[in-house]
PDB file of N, CA and C in Angstrom:
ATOM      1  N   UNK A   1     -32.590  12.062   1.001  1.00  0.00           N
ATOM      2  CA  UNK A   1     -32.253  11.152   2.068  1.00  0.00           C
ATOM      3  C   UNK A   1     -30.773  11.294   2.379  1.00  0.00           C
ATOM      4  N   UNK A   2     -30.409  11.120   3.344  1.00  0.00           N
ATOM      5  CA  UNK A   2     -28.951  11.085   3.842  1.00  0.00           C
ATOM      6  C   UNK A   2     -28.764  10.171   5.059  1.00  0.00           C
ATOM      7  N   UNK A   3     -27.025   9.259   4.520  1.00  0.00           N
ATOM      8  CA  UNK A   3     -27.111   7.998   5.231  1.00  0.00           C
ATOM      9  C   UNK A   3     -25.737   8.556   5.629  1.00  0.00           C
ATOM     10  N   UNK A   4     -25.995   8.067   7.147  1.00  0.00           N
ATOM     11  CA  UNK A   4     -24.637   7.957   7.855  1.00  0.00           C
ATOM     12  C   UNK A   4     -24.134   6.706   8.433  1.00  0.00           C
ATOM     13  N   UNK A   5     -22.745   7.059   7.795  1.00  0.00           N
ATOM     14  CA  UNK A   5     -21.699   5.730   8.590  1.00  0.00           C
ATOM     15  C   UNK A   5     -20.832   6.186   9.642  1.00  0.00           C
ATOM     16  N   UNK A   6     -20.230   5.258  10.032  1.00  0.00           N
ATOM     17  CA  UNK A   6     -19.165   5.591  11.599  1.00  0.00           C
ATOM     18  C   UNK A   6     -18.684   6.802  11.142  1.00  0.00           C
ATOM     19  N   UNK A   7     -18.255   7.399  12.538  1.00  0.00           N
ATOM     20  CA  UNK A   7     -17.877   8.380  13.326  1.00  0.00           C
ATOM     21  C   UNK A   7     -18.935   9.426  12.714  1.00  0.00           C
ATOM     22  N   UNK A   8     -20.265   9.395  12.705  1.00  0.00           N
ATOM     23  CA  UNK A   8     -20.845  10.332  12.473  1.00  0.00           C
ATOM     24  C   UNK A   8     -20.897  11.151  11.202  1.00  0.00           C
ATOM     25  N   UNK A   9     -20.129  10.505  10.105  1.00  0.00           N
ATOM     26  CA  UNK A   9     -20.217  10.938   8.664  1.00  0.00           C
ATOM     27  C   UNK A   9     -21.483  11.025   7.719  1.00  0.00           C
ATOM     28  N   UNK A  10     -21.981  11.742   7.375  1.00  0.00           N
ATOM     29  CA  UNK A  10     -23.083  11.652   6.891  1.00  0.00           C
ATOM     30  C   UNK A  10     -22.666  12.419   5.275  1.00  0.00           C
ATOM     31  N   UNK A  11     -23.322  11.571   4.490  1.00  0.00           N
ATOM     32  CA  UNK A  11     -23.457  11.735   3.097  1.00  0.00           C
ATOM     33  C   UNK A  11     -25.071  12.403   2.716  1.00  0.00           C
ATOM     34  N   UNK A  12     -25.711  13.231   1.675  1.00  0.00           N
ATOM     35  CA  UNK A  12     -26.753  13.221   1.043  1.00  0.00           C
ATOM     36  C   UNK A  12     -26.643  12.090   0.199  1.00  0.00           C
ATOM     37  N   UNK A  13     -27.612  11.607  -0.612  1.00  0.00           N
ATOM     38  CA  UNK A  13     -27.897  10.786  -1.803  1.00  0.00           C
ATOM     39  C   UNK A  13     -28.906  11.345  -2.400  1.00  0.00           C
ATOM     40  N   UNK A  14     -28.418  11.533  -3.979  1.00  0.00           N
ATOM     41  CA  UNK A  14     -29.061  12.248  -4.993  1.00  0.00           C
ATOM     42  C   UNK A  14     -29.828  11.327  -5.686  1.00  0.00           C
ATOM     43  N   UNK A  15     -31.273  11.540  -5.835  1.00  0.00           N
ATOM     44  CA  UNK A  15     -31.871  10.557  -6.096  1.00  0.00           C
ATOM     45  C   UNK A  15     -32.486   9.637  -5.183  1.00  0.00           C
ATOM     46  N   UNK A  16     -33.213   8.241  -5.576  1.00  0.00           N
ATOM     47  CA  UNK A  16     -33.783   7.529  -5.518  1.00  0.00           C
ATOM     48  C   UNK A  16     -32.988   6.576  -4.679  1.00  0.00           C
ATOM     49  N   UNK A  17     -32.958   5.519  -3.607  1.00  0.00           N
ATOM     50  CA  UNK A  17     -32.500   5.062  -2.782  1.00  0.00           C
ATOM     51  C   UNK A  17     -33.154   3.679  -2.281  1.00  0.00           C
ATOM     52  N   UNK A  18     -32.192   2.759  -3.050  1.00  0.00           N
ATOM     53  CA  UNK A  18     -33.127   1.386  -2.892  1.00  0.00           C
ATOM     54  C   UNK A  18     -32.668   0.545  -1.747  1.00  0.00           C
ATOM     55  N   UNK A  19     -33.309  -0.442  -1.149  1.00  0.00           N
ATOM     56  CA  UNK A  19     -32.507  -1.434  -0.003  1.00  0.00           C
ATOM     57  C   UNK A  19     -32.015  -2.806  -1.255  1.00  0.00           C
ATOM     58  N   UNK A  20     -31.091  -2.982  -1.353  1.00  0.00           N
ATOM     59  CA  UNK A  20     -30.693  -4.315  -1.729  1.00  0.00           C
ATOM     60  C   UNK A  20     -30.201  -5.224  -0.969  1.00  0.00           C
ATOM     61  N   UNK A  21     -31.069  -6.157  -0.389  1.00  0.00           N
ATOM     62  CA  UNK A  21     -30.409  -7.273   0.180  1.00  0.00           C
ATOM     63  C   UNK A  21     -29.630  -8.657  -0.796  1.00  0.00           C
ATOM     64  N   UNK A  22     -28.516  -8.335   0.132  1.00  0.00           N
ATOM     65  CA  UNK A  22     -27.399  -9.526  -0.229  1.00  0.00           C
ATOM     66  C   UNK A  22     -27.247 -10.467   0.644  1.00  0.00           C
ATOM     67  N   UNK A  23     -26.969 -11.648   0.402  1.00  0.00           N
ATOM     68  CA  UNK A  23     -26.343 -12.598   1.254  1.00  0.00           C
ATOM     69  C   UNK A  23     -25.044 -12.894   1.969  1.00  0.00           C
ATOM     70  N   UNK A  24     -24.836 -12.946   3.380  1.00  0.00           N
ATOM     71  CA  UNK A  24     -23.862 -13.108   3.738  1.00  0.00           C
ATOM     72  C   UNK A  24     -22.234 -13.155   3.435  1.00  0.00           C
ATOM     73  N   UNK A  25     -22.393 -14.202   2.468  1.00  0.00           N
ATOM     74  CA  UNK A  25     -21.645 -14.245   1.309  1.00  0.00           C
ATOM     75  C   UNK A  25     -21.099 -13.097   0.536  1.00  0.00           C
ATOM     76  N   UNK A  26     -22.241 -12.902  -0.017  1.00  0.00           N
ATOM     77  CA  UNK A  26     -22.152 -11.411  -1.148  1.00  0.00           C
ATOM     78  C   UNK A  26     -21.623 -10.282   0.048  1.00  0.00           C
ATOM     79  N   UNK A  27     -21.693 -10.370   1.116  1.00  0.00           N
ATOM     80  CA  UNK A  27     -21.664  -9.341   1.674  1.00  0.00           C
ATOM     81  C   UNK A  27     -19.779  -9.398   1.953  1.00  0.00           C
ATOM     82  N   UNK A  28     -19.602 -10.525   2.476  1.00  0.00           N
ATOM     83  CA  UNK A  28     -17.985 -11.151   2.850  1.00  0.00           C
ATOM     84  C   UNK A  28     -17.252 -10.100   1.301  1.00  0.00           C
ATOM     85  N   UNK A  29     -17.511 -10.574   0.362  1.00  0.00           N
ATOM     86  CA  UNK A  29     -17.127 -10.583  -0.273  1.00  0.00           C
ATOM     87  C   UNK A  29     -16.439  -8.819  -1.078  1.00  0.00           C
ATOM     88  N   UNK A  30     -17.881  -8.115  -0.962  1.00  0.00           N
ATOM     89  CA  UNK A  30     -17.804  -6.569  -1.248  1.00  0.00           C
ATOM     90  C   UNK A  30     -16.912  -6.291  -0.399  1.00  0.00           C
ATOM     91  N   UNK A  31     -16.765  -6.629   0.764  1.00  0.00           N
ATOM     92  CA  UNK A  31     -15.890  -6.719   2.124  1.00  0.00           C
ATOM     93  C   UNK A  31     -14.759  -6.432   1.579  1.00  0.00           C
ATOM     94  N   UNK A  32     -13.983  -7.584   1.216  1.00  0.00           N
ATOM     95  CA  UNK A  32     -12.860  -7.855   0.753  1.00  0.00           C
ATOM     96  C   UNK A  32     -12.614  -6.993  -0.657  1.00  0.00           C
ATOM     97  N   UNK A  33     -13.220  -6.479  -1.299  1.00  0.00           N
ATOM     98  CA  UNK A  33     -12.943  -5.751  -2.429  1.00  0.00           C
ATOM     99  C   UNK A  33     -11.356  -4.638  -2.297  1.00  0.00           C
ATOM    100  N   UNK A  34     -10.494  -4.875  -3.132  1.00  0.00           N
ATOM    101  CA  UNK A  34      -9.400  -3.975  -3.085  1.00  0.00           C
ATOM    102  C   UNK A  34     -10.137  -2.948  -4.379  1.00  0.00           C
ATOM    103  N   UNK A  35      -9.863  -2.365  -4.927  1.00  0.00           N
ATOM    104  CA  UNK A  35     -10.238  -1.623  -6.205  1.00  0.00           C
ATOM    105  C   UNK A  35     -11.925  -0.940  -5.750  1.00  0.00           C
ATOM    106  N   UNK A  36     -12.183  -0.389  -4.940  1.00  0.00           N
ATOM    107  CA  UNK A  36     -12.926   0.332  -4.522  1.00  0.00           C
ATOM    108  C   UNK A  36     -12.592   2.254  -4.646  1.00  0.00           C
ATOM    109  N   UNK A  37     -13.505   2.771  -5.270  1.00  0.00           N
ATOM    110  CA  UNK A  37     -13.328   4.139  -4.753  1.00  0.00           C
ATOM    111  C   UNK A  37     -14.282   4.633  -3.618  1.00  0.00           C
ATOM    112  N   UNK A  38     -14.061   5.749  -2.917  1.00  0.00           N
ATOM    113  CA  UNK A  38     -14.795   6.068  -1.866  1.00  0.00           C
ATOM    114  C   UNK A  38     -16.336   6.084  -1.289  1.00  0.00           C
ATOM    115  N   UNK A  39     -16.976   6.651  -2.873  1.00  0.00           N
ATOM    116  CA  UNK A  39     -18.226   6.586  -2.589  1.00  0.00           C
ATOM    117  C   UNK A  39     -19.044   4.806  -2.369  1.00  0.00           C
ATOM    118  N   UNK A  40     -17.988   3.562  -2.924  1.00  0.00           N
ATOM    119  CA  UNK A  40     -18.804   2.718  -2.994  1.00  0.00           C
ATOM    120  C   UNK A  40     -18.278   1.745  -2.168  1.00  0.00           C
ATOM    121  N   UNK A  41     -16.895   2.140  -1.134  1.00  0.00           N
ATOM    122  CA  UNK A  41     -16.455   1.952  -0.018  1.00  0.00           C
ATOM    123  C   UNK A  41     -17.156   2.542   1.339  1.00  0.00           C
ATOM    124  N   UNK A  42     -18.182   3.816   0.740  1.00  0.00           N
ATOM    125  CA  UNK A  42     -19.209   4.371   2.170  1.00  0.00           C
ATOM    126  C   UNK A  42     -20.600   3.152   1.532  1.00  0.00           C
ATOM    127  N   UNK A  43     -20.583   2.681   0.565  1.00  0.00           N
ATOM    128  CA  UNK A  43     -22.034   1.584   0.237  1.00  0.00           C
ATOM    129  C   UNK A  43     -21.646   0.867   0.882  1.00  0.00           C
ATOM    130  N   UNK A  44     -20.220  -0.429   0.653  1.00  0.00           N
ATOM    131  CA  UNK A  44     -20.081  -1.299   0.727  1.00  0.00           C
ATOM    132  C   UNK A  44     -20.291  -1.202   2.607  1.00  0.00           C
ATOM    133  N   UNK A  45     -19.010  -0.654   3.263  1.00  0.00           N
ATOM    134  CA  UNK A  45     -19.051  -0.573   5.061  1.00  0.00           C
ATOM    135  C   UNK A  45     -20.330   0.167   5.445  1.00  0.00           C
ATOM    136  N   UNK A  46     -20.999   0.188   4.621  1.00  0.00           N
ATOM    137  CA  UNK A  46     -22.566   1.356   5.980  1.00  0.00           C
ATOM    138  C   UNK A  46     -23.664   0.126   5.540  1.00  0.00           C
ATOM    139  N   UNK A  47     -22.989  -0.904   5.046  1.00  0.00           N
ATOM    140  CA  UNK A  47     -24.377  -2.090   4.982  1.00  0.00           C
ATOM    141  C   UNK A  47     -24.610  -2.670   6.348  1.00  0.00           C
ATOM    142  N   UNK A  48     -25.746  -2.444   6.429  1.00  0.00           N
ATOM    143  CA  UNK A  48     -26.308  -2.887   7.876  1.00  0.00           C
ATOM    144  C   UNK A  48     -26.782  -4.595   7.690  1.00  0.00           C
ATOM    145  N   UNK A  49     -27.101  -5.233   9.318  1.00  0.00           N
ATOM    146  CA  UNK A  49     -27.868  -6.683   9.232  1.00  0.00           C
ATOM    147  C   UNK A  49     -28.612  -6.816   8.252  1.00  0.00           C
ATOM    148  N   UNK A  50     -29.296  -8.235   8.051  1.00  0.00           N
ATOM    149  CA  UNK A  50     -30.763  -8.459   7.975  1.00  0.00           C
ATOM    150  C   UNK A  50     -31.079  -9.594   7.712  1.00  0.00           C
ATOM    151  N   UNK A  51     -32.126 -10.025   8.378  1.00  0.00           N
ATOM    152  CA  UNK A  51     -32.133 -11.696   8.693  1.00  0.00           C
ATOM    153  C   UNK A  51     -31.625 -12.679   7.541  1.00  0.00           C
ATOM    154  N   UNK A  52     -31.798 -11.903   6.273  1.00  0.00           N
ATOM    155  CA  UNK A  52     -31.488 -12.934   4.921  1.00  0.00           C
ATOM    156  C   UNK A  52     -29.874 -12.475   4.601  1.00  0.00           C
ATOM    157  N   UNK A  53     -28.852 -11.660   5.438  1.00  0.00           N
ATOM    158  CA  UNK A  53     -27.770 -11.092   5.072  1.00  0.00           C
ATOM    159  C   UNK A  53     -27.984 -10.081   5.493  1.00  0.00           C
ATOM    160  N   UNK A  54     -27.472  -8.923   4.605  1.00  0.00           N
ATOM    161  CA  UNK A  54     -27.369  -7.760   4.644  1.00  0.00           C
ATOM    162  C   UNK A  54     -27.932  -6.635   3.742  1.00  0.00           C
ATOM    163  N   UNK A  55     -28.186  -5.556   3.970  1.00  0.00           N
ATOM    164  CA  UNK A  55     -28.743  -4.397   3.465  1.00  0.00           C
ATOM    165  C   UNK A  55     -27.869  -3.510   3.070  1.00  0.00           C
ATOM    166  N   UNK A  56     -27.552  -3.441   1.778  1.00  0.00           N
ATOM    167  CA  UNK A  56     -26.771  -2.316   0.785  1.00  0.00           C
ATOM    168  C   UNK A  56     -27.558  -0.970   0.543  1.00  0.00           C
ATOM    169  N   UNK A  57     -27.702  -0.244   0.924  1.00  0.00           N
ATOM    170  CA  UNK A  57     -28.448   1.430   0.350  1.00  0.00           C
ATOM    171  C   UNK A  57     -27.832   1.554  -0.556  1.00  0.00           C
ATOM    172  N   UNK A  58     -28.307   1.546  -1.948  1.00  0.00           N
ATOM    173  CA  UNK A  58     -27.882   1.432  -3.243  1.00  0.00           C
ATOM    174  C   UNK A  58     -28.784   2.357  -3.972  1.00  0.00           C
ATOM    175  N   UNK A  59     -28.485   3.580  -4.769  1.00  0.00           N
ATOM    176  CA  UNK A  59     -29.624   4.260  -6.029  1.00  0.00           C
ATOM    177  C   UNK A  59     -28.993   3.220  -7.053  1.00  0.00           C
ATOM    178  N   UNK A  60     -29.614   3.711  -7.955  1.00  0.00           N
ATOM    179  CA  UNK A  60     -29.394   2.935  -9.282  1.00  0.00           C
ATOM    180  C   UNK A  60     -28.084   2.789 -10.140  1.00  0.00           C
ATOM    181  N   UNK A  61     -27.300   3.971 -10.318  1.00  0.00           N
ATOM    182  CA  UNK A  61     -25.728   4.797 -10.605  1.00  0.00           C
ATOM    183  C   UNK A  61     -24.837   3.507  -9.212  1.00  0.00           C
ATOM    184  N   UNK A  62     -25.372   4.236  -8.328  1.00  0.00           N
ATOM    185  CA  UNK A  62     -24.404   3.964  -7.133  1.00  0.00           C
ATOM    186  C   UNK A  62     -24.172   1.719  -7.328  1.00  0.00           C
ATOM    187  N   UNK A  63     -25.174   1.197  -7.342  1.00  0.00           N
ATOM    188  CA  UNK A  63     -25.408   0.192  -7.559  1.00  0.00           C
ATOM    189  C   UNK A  63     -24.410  -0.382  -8.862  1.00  0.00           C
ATOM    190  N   UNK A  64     -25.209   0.076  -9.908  1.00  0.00           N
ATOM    191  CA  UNK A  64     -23.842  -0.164 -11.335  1.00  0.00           C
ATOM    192  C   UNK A  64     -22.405   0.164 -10.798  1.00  0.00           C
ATOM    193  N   UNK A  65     -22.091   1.074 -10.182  1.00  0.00           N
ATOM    194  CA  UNK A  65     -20.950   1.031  -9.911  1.00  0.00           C
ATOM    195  C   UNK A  65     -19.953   0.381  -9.322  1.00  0.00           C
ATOM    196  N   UNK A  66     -20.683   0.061  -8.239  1.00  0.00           N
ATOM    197  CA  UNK A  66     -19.886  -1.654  -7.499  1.00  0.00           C
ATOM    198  C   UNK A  66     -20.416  -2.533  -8.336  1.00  0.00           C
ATOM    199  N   UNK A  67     -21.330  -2.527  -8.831  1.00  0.00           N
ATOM    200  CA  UNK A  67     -21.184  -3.988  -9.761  1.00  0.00           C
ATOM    201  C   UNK A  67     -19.956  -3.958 -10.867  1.00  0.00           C
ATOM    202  N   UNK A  68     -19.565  -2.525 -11.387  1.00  0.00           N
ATOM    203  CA  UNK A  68     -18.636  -2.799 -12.372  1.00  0.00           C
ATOM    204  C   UNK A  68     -17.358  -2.703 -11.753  1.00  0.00           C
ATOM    205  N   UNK A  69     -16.881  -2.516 -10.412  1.00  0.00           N
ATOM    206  CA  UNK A  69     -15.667  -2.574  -9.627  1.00  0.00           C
ATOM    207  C   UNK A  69     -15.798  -4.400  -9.179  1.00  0.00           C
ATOM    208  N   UNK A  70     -16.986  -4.914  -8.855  1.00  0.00           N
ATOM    209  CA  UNK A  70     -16.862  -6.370  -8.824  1.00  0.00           C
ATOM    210  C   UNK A  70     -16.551  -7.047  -9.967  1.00  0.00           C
ATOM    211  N   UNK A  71     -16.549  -6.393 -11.029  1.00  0.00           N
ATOM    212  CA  UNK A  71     -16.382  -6.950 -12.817  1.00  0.00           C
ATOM    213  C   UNK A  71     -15.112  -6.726 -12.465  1.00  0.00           C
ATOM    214  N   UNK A  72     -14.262  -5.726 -12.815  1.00  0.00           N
ATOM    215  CA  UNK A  72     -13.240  -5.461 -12.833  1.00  0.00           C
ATOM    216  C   UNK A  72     -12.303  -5.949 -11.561  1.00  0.00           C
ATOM    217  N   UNK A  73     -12.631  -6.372 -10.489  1.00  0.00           N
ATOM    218  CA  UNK A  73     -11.575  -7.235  -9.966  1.00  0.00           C
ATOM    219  C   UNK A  73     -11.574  -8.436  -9.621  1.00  0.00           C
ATOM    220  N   UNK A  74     -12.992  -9.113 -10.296  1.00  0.00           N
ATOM    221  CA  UNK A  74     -13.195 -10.526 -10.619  1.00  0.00           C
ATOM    222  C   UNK A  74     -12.350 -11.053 -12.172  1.00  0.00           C
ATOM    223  N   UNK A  75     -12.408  -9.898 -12.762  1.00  0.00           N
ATOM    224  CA  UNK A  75     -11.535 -10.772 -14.016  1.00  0.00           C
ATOM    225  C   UNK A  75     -10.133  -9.858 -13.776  1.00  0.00           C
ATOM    226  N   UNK A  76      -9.265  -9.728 -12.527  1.00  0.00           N
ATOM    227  CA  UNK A  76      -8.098  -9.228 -12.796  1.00  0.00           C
ATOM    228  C   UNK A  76      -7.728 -10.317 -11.440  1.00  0.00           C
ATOM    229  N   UNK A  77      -8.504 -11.475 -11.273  1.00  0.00           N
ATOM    230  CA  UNK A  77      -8.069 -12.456 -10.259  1.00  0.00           C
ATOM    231  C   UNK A  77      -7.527 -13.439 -10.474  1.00  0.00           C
ATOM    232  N   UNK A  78      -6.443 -13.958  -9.906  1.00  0.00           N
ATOM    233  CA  UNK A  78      -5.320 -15.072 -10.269  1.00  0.00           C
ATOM    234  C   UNK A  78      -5.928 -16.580  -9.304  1.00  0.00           C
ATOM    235  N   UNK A  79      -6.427 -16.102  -8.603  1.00  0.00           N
ATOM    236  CA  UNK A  79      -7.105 -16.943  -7.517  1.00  0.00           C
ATOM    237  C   UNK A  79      -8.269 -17.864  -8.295  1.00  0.00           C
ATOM    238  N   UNK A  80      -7.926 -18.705  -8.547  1.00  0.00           N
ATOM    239  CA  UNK A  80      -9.641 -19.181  -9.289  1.00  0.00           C
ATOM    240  C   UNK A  80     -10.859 -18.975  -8.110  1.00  0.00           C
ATOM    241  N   UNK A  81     -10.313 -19.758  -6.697  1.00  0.00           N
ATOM    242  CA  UNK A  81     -12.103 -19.783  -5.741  1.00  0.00           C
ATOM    243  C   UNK A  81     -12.384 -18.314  -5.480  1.00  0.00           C
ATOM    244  N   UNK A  82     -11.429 -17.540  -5.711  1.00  0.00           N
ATOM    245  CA  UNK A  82     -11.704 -16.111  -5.056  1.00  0.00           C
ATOM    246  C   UNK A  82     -12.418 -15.636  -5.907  1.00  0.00           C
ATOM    247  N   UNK A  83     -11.882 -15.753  -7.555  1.00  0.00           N
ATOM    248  CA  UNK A  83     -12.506 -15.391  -8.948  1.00  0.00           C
ATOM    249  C   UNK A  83     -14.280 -15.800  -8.681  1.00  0.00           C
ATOM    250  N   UNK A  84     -14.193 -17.228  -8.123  1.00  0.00           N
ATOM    251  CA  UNK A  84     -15.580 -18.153  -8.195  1.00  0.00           C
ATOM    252  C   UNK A  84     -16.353 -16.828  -7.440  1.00  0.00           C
ATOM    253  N   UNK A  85     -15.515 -16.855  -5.927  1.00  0.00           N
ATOM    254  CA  UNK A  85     -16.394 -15.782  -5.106  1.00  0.00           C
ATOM    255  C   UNK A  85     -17.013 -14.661  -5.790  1.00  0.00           C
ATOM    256  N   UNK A  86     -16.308 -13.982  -6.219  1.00  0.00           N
ATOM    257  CA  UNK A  86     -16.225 -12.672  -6.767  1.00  0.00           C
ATOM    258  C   UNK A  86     -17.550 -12.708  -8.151  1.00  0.00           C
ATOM    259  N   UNK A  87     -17.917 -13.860  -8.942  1.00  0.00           N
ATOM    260  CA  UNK A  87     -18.117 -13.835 -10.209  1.00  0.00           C
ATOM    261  C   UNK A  87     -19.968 -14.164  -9.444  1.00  0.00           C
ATOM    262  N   UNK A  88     -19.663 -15.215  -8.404  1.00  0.00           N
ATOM    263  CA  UNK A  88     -21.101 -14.554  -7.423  1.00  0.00           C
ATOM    264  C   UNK A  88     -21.743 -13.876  -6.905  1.00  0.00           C
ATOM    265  N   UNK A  89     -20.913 -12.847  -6.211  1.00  0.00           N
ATOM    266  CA  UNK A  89     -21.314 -11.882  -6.091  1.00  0.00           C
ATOM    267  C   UNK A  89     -21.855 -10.321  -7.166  1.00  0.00           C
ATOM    268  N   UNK A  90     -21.047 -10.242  -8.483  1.00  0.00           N
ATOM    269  CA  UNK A  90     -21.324  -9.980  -9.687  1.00  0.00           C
ATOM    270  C   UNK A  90     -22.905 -10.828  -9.983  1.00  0.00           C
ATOM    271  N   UNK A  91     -23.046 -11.477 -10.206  1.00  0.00           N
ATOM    272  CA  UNK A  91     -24.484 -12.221 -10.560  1.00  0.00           C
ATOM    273  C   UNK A  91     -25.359 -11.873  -9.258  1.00  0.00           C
ATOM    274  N   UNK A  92     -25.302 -12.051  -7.984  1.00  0.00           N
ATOM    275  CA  UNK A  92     -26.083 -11.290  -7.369  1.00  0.00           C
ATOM    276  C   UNK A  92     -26.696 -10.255  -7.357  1.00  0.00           C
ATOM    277  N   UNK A  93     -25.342  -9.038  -7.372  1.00  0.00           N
ATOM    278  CA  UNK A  93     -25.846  -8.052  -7.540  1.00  0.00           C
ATOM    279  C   UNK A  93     -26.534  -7.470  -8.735  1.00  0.00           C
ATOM    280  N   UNK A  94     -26.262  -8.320 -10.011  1.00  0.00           N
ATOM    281  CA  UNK A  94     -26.792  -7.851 -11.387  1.00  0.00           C
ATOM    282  C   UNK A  94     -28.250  -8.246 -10.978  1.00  0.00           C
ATOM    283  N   UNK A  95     -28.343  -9.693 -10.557  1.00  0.00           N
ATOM    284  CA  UNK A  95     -30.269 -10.049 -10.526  1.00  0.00           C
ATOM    285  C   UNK A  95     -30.552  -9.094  -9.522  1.00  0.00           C
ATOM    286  N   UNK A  96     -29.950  -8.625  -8.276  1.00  0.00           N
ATOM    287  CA  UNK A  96     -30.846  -7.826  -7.859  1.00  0.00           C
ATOM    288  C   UNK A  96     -30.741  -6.427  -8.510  1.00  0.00           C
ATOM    289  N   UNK A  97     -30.332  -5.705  -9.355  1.00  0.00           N
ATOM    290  CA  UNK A  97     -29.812  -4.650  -9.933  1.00  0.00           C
ATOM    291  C   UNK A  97     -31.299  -4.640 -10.967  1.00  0.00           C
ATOM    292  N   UNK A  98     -31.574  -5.724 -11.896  1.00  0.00           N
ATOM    293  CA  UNK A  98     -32.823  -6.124 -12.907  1.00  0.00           C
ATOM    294  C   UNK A  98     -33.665  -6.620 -11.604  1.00  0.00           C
ATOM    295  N   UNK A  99     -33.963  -6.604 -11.201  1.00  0.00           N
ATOM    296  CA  UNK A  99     -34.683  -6.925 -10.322  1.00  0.00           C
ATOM    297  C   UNK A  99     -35.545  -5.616  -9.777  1.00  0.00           C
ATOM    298  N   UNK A 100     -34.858  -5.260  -9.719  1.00  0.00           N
ATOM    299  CA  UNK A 100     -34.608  -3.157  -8.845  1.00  0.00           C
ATOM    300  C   UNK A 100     -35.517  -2.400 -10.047  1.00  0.00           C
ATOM    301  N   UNK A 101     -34.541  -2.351 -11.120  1.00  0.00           N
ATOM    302  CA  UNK A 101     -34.781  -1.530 -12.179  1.00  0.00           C
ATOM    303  C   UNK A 101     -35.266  -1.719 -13.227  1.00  0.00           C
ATOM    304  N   UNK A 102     -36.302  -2.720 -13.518  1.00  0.00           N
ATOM    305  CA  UNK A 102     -36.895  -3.351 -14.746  1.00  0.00           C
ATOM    306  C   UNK A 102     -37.583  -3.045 -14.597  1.00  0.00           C
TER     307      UNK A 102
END
């Protein structure tokens, strides 16, 4: 499968390729992520609508990986509500992550 984001960039994806829907929220939030590397900065911006939020194209690897960049800049936050934000979106994505892969 291969997913493209703006200006016509297109990636392959190796492997298996799940839809994870997130909530609005969860979605704001990946948004705002500083401590991103590239591949999970093309997950986070190529999430499309969907009536309950939004749609992450996530494999399984790709998935753990923003969840452990949401670990890692939820506990390097000075902000407590931002921390709050952040520590929700972490629990989101883990239940849908066991959710996915159990």
């Amino acid at each position: 499968m291969t997913v493209c984001w703006g200006n016509d960039q297109c990636k392959p994806f190796a492997g298996d390729v799940d839809e994870v829907i997130v909530s609005d929220e969860t979605a704001a939030v990946l948004r705002e992520l500083v401590l991103l590397d590239p591949d999970c900065e093309r997950l986070v911006f190529g999430m499309r609508a969907h009536p309950d939020g939004a749609v992450l194209l996530a494999g399984a690897d790709d998935l753990e990986e923003l969840i452990g960049f949401v670990a890692a800049e939820a506990n390097h936050e000075p902000n407590r509500r931002r921390q709050h934000r952040l520590d929700a979106a972490f629990n989101a994505l883990t239940e849908a992550a066991q959710t996915l892969y159990s």
